[in-house]
Protein backbone atom coordinates (compact mmCIF):
# COMPACT_ATOMS: atom_id res chain seq x y z
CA UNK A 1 17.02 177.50 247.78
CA UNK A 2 20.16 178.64 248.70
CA UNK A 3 21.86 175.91 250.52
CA UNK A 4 21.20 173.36 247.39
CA UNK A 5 23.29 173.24 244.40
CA UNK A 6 20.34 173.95 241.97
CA UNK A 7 19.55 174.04 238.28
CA UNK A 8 16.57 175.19 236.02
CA UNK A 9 14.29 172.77 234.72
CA UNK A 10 11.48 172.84 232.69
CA UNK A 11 8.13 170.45 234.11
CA UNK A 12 5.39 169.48 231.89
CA UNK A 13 1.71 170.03 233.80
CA UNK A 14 -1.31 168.27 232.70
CA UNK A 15 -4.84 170.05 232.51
CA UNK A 16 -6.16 170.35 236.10
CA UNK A 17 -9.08 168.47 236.30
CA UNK A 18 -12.91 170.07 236.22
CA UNK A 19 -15.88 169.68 237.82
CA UNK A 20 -18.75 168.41 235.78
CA UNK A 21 -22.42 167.83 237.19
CA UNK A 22 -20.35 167.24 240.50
CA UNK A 23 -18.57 164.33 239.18
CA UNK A 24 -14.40 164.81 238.54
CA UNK A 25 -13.58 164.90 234.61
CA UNK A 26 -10.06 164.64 233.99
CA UNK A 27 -8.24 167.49 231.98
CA UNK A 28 -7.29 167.20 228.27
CA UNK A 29 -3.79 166.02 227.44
CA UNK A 30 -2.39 169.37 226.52
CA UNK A 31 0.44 170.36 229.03
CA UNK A 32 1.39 173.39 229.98
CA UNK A 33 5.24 173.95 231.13
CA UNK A 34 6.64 175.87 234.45
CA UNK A 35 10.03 176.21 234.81
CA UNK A 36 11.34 175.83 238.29
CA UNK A 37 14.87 175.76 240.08
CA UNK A 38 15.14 172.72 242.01
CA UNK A 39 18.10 170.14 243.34
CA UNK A 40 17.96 166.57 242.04
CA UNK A 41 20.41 163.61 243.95
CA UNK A 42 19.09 159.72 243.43
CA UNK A 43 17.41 158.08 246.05
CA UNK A 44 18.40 155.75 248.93
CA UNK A 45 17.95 152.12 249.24
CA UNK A 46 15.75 152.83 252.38
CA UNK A 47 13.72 155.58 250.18
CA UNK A 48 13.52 153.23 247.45
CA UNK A 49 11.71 150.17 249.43
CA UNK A 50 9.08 152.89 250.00
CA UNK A 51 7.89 153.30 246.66
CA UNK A 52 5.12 151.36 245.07
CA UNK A 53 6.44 147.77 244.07
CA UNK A 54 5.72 148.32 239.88
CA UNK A 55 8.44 151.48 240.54
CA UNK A 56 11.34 149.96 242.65
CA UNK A 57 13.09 148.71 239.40
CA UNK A 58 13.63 151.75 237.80
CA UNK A 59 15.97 155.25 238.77
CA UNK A 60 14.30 157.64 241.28
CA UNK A 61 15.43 160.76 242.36
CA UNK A 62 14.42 163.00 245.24
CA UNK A 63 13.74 166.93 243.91
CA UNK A 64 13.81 169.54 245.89
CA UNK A 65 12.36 173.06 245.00
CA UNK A 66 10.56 175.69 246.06
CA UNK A 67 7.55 175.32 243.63
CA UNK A 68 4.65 173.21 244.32
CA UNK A 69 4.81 170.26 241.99
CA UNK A 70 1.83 167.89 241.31
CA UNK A 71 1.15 164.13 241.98
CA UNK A 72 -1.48 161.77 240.93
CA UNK A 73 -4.87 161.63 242.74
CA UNK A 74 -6.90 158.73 241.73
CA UNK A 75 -9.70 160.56 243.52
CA UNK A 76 -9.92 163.44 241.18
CA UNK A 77 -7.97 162.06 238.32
CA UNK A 78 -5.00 164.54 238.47
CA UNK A 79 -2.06 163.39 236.54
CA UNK A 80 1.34 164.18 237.85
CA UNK A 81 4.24 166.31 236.66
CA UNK A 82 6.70 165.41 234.25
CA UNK A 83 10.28 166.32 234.22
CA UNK A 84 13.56 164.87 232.69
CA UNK A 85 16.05 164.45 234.89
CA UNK A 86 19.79 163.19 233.75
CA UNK A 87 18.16 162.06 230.20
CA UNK A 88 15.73 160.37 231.92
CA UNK A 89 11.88 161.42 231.83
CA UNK A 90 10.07 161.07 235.26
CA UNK A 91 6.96 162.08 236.77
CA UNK A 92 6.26 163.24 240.23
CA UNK A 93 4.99 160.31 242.47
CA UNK A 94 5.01 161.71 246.13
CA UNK A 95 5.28 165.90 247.58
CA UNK A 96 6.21 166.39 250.85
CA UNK A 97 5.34 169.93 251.79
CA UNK A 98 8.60 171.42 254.50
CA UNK A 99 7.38 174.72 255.06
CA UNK A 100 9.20 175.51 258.32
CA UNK A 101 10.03 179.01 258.06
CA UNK A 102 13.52 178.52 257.05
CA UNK A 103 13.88 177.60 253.90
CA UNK A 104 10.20 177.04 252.80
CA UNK A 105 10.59 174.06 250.32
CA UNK A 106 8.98 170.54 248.78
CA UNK A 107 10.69 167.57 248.64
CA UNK A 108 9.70 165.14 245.76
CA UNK A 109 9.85 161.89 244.50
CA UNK A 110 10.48 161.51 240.70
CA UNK A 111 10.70 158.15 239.23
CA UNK A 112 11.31 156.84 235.63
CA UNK A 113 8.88 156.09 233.22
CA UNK A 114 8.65 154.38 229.76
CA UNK A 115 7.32 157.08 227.62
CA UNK A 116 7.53 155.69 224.36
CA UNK A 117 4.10 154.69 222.74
């Protein structure tokens, strides 16, 4: 990612999910961590109207990187990345693949979450 101003950063990934008698069961909650390089600004007004209404009152940042991050999926149960950005923990909430030959990258959405208990 050459033409961002990047940092490391270390994401917390859930247990993928497994196949059981055909049905979907959802991983344990032990995490695994990746570290990735990625660039982190905060998002627009424009980019914020198109989140989910339950996350337009909280900080959201657009993340790009070169490493695949992961986003819920009701279907299967999946539970998204988790990163902190600026002291603030966020999960991944939308991954928009750019793989255009010239600098091969995803753009994310991270928003804020309560994590406390």
């Amino acid at each position: 990612m050459s033409l961002f101003n990047s940092f490391a950063l270390e994401v917390t990934r859930y247990d993928s999910v497994s196949i059981v008698k055909g049905r979907h069961v959802p991983g344990s909650d032990i995490t695994s961590t990746i570290n990735i390089t990625c660039s982190a600004q905060p998002i627009t007004g424009k980019e914020m109207e198109t989140l989910p209404e339950n996350r337009r009152n909280t900080s959201a940042y657009t993340v790009f990187t070169e490493t695949e991050l992961q986003t819920t999926n009701d279907a299967t149960g999946l539970k998204p990345d988790r990163l902190t950005l600026f002291g603030k923990v966020c999960e991944i909430i939308q991954v928009q693949p750019w793989q255009n030959g010239l600098i091969n990258h995803y753009e994310c959405i991270a928003s804020e979450i309560d994590d406390k208990p």
